[in-house]
N, C-alpha and C. Protein backbone atom coordinates (compact mmCIF):
# COMPACT_ATOMS: atom_id res chain seq x y z
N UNK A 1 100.59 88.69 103.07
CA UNK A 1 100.74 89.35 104.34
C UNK A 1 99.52 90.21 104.61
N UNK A 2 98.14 89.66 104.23
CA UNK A 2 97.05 90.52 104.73
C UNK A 2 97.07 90.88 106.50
N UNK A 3 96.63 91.92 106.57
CA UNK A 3 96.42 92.63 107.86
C UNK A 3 97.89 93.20 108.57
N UNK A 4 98.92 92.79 107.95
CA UNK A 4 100.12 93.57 108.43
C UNK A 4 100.15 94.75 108.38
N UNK A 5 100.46 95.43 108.88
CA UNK A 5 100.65 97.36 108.78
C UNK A 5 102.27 97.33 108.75
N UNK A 6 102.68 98.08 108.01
CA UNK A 6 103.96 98.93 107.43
C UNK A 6 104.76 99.55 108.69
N UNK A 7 105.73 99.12 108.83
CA UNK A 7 106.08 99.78 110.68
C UNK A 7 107.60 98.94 110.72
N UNK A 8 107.99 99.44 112.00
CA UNK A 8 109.32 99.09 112.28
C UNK A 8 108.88 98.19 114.20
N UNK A 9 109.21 96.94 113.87
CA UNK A 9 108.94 96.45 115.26
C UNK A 9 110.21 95.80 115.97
N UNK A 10 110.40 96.06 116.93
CA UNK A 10 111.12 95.03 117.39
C UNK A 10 111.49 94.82 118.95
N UNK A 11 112.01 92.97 119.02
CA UNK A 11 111.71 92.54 120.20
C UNK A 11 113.27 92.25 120.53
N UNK A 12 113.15 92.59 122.28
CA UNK A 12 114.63 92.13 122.84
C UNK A 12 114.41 91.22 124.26
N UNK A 13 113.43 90.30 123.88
CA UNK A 13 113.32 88.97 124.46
C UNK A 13 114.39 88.39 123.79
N UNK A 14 115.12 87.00 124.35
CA UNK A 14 116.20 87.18 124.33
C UNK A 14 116.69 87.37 123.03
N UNK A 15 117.72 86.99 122.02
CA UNK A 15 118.31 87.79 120.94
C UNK A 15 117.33 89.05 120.12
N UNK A 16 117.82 90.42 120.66
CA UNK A 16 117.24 91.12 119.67
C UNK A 16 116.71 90.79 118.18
N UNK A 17 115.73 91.22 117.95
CA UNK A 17 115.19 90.90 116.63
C UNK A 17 114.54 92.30 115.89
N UNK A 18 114.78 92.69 114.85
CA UNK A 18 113.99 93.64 114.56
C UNK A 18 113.30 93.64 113.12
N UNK A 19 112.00 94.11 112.92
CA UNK A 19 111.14 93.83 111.83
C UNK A 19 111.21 94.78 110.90
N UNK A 20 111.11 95.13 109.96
CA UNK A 20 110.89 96.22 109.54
C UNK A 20 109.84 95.95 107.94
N UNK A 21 108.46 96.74 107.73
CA UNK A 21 107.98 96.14 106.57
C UNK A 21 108.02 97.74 106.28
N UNK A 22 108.60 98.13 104.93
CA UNK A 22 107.89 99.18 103.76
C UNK A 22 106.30 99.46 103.57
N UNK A 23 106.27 100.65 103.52
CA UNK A 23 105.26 100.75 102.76
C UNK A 23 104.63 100.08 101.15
N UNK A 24 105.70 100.11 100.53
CA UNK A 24 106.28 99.36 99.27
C UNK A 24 105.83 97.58 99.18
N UNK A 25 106.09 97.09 100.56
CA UNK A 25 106.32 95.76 99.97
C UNK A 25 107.25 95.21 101.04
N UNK A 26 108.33 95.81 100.69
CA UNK A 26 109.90 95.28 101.11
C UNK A 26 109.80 95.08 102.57
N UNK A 27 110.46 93.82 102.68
CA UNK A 27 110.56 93.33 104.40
C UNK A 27 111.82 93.09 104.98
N UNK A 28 112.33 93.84 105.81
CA UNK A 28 113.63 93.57 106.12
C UNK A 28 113.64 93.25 107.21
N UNK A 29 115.03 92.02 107.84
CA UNK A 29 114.90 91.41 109.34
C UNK A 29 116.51 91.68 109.79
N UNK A 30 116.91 91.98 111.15
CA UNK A 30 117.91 92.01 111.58
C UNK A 30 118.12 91.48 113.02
N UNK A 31 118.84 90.78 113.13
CA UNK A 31 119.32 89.50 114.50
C UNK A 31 120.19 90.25 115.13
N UNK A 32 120.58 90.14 116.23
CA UNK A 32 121.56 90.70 117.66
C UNK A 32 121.51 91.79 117.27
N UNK A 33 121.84 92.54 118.55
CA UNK A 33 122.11 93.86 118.76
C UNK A 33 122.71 94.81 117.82
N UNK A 34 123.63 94.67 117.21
CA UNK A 34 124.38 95.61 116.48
C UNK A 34 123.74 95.65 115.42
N UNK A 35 123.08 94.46 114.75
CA UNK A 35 122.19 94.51 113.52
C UNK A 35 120.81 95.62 113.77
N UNK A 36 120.32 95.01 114.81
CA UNK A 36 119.37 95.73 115.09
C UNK A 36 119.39 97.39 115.40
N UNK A 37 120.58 98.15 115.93
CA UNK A 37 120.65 99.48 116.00
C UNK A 37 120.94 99.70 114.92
N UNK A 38 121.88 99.51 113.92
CA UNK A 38 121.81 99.30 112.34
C UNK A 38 120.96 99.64 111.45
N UNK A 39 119.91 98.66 112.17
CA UNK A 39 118.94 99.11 111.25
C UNK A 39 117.89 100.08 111.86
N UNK A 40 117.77 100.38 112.65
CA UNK A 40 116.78 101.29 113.17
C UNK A 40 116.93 102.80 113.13
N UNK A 41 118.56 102.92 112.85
CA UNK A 41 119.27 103.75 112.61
C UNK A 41 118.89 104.66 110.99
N UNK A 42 118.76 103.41 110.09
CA UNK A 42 118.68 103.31 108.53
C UNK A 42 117.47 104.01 108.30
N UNK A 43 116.62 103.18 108.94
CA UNK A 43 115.44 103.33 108.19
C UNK A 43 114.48 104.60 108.92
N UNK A 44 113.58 104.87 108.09
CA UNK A 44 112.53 106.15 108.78
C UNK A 44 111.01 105.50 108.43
N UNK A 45 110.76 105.53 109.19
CA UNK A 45 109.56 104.77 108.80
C UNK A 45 108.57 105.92 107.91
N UNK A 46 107.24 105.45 107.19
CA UNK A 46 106.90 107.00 106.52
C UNK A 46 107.93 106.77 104.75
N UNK A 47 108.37 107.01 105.23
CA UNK A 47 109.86 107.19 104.21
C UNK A 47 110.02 105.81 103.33
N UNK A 48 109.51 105.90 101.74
CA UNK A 48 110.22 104.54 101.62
C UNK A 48 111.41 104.92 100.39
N UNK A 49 112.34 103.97 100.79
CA UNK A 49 113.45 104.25 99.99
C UNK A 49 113.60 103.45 98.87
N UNK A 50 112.26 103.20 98.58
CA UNK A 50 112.50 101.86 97.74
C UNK A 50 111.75 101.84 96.47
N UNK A 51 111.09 103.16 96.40
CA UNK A 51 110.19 103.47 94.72
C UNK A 51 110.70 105.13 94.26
N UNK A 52 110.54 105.22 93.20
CA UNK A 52 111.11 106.08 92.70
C UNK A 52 110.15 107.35 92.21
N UNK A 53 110.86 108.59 92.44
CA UNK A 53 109.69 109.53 92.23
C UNK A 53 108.95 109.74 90.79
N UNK A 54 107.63 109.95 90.50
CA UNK A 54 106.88 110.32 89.54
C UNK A 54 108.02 111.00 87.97
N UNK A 55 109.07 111.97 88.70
CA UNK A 55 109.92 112.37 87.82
C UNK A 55 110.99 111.96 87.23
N UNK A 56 111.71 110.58 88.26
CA UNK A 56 112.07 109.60 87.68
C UNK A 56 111.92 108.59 86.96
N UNK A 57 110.18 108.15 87.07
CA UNK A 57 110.12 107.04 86.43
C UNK A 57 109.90 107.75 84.79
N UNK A 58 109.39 108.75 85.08
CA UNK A 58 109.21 109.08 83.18
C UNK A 58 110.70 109.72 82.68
N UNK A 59 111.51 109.75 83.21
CA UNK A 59 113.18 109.89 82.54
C UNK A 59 113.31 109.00 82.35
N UNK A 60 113.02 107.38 83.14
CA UNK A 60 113.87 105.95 83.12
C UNK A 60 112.64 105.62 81.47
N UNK A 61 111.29 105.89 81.36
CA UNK A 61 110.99 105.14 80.05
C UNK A 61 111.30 106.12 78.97
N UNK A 62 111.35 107.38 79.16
CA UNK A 62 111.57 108.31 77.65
C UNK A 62 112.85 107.78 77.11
């Protein structure tokens, strides 16, 4: 996925669609309407919910 930027996009040509890529990696997609407020709802962009802090990862190997 070179040249993608990390962001929340989405289109409501006809069935809503919404994009969402992590900073992280992680790519999430959501179809019709209710999915889509769902998720726009969820997520913060900035914010990833998906790596763990510096102080966690050295508890998870000690």
């Amino acid at each position: 996925m070179t040249g993608t930027q990390p962001g929340l996009q989405i289109r409501m040509t006809g069935v809503p669609v919404a994009d969402w890529l992590c900073a992280c990696g992680h790519h999430e997609r959501a179809r019709r309407r209710q999915a889509v407020i769902e998720l726009t709802t969820r997520v913060h962009v900035g914010t990833c919910p998906h790596r763990t802090t510096p102080a966690q990862e050295g508890r998870n190997t000690a």
